[in-house]
Protein backbone atom coordinates (compact mmCIF):
# COMPACT_ATOMS: atom_id res chain seq x y z
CA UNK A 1 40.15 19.87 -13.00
CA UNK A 2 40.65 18.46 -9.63
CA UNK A 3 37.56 20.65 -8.45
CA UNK A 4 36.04 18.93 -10.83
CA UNK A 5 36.58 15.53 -10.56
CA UNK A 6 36.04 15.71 -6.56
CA UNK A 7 32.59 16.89 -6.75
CA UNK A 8 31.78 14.23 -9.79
CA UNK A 9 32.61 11.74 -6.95
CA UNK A 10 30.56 13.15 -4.49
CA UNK A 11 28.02 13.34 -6.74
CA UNK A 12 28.12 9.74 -7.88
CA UNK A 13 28.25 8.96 -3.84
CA UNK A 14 25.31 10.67 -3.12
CA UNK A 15 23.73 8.72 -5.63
CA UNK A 16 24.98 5.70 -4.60
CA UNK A 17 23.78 6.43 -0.83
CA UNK A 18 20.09 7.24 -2.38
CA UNK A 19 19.87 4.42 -4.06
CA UNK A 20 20.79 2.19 -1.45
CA UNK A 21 18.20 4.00 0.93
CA UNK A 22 15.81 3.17 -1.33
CA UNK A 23 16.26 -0.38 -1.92
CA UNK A 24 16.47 -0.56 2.28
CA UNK A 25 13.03 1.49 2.06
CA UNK A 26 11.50 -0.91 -0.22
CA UNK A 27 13.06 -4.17 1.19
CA UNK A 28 11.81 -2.55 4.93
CA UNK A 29 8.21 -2.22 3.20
CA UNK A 30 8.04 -5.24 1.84
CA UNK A 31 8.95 -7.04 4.68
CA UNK A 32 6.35 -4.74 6.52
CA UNK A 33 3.90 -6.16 4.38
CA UNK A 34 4.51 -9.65 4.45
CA UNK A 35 4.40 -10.00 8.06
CA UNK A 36 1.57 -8.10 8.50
CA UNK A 37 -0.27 -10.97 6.01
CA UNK A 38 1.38 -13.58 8.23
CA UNK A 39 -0.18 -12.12 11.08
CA UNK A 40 -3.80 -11.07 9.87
CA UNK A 41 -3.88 -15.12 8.20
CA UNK A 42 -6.34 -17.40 9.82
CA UNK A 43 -8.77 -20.02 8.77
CA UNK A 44 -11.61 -17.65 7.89
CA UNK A 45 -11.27 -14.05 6.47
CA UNK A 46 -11.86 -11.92 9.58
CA UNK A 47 -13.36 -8.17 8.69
CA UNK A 48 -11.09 -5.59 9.98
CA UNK A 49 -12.75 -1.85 11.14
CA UNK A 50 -11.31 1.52 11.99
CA UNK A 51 -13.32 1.29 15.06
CA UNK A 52 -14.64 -1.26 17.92
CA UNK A 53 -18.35 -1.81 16.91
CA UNK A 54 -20.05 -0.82 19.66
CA UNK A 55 -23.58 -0.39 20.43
CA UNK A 56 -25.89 2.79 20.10
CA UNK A 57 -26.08 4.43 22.59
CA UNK A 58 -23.23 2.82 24.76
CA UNK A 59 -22.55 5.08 27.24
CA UNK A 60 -19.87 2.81 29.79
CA UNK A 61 -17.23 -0.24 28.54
CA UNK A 62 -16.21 -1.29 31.57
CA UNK A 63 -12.65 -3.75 31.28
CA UNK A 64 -12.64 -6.92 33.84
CA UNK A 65 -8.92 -8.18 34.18
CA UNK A 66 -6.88 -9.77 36.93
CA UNK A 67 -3.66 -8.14 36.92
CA UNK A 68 -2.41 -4.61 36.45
CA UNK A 69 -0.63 -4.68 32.86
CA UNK A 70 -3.25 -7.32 31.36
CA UNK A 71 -5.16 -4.29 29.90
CA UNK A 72 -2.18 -3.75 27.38
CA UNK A 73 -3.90 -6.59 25.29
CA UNK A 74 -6.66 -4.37 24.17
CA UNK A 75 -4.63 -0.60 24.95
CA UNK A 76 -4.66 0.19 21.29
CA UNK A 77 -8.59 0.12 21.45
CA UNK A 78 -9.12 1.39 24.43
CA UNK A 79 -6.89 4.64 23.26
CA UNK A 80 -9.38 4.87 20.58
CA UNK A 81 -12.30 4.84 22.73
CA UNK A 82 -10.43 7.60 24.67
CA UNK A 83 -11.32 10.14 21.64
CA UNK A 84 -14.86 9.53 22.42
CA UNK A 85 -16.08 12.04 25.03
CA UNK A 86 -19.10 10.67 25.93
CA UNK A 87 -17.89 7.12 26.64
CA UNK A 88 -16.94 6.28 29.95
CA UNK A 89 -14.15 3.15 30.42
CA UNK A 90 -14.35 1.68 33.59
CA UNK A 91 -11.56 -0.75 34.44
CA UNK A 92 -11.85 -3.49 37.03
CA UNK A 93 -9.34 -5.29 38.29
CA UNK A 94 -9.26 -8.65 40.95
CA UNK A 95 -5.56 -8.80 41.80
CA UNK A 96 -3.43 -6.25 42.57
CA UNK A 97 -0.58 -8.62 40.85
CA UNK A 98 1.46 -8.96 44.44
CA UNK A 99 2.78 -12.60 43.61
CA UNK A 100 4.16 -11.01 39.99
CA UNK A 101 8.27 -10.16 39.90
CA UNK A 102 9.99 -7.00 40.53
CA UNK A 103 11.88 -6.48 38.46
CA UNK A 104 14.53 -5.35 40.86
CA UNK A 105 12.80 -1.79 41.42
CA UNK A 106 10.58 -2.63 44.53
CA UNK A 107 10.76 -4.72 47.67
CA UNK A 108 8.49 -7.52 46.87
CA UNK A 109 6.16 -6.12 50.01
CA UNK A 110 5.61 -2.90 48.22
CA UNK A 111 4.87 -4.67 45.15
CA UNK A 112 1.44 -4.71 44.70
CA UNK A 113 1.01 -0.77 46.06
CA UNK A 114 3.67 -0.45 43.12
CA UNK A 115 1.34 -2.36 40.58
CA UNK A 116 -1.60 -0.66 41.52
CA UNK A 117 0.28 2.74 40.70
CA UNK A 118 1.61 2.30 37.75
CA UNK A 119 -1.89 0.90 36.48
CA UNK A 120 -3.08 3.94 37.70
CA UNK A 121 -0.44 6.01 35.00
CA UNK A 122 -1.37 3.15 32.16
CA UNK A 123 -5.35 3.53 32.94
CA UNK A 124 -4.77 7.52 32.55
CA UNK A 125 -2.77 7.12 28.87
CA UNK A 126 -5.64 4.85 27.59
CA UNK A 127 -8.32 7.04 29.07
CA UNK A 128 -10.00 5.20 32.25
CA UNK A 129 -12.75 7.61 33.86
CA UNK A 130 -13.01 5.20 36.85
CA UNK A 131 -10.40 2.33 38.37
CA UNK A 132 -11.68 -0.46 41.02
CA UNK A 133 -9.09 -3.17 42.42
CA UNK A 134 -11.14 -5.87 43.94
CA UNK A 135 -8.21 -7.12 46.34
CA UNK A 136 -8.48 -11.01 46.05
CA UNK A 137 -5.21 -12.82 45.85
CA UNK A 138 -2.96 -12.96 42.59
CA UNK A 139 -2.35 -16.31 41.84
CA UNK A 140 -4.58 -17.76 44.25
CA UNK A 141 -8.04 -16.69 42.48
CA UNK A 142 -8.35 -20.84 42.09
CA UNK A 143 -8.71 -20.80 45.68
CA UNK A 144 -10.99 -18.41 45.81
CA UNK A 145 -15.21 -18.73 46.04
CA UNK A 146 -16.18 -18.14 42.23
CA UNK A 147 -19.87 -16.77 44.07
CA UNK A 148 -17.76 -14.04 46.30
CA UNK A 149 -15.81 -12.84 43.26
CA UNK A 150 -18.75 -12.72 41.17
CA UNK A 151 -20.91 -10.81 43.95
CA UNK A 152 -18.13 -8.00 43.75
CA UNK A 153 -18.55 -8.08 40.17
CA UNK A 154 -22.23 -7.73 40.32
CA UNK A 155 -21.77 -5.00 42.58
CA UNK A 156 -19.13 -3.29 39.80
CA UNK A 157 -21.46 -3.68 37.07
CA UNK A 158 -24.50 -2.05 39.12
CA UNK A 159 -22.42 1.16 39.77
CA UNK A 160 -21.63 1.81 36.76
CA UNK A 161 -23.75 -0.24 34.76
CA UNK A 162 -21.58 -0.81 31.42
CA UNK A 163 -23.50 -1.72 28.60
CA UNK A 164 -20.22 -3.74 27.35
CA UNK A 165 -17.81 -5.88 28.85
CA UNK A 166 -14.24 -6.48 27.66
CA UNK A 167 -12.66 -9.46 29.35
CA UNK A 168 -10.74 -12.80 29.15
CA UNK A 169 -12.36 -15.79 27.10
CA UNK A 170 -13.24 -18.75 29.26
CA UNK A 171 -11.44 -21.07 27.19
CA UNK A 172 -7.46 -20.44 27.79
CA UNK A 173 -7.50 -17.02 29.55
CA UNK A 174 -5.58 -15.79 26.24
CA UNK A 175 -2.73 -17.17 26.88
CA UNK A 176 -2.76 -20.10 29.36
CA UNK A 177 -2.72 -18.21 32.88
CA UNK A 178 -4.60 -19.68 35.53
CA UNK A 179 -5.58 -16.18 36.56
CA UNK A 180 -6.66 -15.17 33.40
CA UNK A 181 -8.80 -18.32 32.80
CA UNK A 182 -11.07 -17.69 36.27
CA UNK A 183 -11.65 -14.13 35.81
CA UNK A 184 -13.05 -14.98 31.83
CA UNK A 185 -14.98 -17.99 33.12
CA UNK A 186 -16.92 -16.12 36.12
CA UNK A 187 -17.53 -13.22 34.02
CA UNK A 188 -18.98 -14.98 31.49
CA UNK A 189 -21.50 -17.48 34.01
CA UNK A 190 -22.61 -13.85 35.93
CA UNK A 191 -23.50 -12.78 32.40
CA UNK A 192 -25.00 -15.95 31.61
CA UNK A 193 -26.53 -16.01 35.15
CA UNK A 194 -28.39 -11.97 34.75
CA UNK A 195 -29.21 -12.58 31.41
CA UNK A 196 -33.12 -12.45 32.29
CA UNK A 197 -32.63 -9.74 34.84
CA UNK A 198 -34.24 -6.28 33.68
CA UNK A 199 -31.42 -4.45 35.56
CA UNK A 200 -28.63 -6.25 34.27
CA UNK A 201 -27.03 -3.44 32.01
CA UNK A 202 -24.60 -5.44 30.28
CA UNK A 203 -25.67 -6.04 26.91
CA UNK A 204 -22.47 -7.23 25.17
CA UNK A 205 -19.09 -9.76 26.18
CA UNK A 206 -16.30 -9.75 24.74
CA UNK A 207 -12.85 -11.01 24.97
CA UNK A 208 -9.13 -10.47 22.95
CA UNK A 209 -8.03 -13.30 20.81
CA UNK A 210 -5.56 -13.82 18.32
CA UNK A 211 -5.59 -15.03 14.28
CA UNK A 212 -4.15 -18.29 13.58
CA UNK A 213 -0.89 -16.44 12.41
CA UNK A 214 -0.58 -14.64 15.25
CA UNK A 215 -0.52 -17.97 17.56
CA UNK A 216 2.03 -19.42 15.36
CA UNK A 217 4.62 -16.20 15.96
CA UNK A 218 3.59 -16.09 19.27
CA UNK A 219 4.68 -19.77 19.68
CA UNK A 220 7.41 -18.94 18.20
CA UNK A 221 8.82 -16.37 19.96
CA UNK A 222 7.32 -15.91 23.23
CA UNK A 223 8.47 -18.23 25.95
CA UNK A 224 5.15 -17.54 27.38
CA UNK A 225 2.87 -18.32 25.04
CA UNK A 226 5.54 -22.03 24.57
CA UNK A 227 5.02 -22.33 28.23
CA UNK A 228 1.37 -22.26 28.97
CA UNK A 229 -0.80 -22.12 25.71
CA UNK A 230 -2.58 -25.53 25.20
CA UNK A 231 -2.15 -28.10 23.02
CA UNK A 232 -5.62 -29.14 22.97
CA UNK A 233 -7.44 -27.82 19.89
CA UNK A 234 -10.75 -27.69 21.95
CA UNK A 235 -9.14 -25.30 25.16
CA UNK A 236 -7.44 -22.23 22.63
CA UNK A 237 -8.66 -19.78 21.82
CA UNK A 238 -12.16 -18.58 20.53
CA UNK A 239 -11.80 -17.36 16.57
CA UNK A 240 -12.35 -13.77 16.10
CA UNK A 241 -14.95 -12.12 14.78
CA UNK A 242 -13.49 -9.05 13.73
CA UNK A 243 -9.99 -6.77 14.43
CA UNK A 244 -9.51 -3.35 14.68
CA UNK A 245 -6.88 -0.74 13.45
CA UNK A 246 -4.61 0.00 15.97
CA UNK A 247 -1.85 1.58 14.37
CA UNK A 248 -2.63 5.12 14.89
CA UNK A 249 -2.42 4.33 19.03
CA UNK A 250 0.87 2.85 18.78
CA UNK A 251 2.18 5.68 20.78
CA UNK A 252 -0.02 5.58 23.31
CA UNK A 253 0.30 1.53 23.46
CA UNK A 254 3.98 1.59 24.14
CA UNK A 255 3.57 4.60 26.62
CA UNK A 256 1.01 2.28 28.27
CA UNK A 257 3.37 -0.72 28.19
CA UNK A 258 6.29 1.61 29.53
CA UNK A 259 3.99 2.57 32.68
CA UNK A 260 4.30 -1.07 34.00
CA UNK A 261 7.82 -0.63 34.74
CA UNK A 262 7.80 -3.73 37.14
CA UNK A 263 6.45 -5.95 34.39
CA UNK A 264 9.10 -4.83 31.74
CA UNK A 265 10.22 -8.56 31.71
CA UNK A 266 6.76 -9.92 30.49
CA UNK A 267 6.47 -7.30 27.83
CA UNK A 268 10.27 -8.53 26.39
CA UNK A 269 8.65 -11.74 25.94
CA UNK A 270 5.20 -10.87 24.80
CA UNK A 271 6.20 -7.76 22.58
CA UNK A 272 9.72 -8.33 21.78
CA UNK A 273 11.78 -5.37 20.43
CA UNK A 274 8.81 -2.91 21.52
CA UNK A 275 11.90 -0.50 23.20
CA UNK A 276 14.13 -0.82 20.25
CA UNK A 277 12.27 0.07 17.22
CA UNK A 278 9.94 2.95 16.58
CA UNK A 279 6.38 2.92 17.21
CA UNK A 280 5.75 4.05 13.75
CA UNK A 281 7.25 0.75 12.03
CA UNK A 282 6.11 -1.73 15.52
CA UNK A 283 3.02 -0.64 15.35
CA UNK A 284 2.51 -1.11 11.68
CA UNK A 285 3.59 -4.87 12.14
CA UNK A 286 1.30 -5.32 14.82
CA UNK A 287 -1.38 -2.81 13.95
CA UNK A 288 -4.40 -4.76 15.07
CA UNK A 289 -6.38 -6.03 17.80
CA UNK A 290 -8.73 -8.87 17.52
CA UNK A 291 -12.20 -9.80 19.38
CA UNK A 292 -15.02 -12.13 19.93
CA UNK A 293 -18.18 -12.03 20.49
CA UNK A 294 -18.61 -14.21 23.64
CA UNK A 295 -22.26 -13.34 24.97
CA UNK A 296 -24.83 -11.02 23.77
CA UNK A 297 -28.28 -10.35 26.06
């Protein structure tokens, strides 16, 4: 009788202990869901594909950024582009990110031979055939001659001749760094400037941007984002004209983000609890990536 009774309670706790699970499986999902609305709501409805829609034929996407670690923005694309064996990515940096923080792993000295390293590890997870660092000083690009930086562009774009462009918008620089702002504004004036040249390659610009929803939980959270995004409705961001699934490359995202090990401070702020929760369930939440259409030849 005791034999009994003992495994009638286990039973009834097992029971318990399943149901419980469940409601936390269906509370988890339904919170899953609900942010992933909040974050996919803007002003417009904004077509989502499994893909990035590129042109036929496109044989090079070449990246333009000015720091190691900015191409984590677009990573979960760029993984996807990986798959595709007969695109070449091409990434292009202008800083090497020297004037960035340490994070306590480097001397500041060996910083920017440290950057340059790990975006070597990050550009080999998200599947860069070829990596150029232009050399011109990280946080100092406003001091810098816009024609000299865009002459080594130019010079980039002949090599490999990328019939797409992925950079910053010329608006905020994504999220309000001075950096970020120069490098979208002088690629966009080359492309402006070749536009009528027969061997200009480039046939599309584009640059990351973010829903309405996403801004709002970005300003939210991200000291970042509070710090430097404008308040000026005319300098944010571009609207986008289209996202793409990401969710399938969260692995390779956060293996991406892990690679800038210097950086691990910005990617607290910007990605907050991206080391603490699985990729499967972060990734779900923040499954997209969103673009505009800048400049088309």
């Amino acid at each position: 009788m005791a034999e009994f009774s003992f495994y009638g309670h286990m039973r009834m706790f097992l029971k318990v202990i399943v149901i419980l699970l469940l409601s936390v499986a269906a509370l988890l999902s339904f919170f899953v869901l609900y942010f992933r609305y909040q974050l996919q709501k803007h002003r417009q409805p904004v077509p989502i594909y499994q893909a990035f829609p590129l042109p036929d034929a496109t044989r090079t996407v070449m990246i333009i950024f000015a720091h190691p670690d900015d191409e984590i923005a677009i990573a979960g694309t760029l993984a996807q582009m990986k798959q595709q064996r007969n695109l070449q990515i091409v990434g292009v940096y202008l800083t090497a990110g020297e004037a960035g923080k340490t994070g306590g792993l480097v001397p500041k000295e060996k910083l920017a031979e440290t950057r340059t390293k790990e975006l070597q590890q990050a550009g080999g997870i998200l599947g860069f055939r070829q990596l150029e660092m232009l050399g011109f000083p990280d946080s100092g690009l406003k001091n810098t001659s816009p024609d000299t930086v865009k002459a080594a562009l130019l010079a980039a774009i002949k090599r490999y001749r990328p019939e797409v462009i992925i950079s910053f918008d010329d608006k905020v620089g994504l999220y309000g760094h001075p950096d970020h702002l120069h490098t979208g504004q002088w690629v966009l004036e080359l492309c402006r400037q070749q536009a009528d040249s027969a061997n200009f390659p480039v046939q599309q610009l584009y640059c990351p941007t973010l829903t309405d929803g996403m801004i709002e939980l970005a300003m939210t959270i991200s000291q970042t984002f509070k710090r430097n995004y404008p308040q000026d409705p005319a300098k944010r961001l571009p609207p986008p004209d289209f996202g793409i699934h990401v969710s399938q490359q969260g692995e390779q995202k956060l293996q991406a983000i892990r690679a800038h090990r210097t950086q691990k401070h910005i990617f607290d702020d910007v990605f907050p609890f991206h080391d603490r929760i699985s990729p499967r369930w972060y990734f779900r939440l923040f499954g997209k990536e969103y673009y505009a259409l800048i400049w088309k030849k």
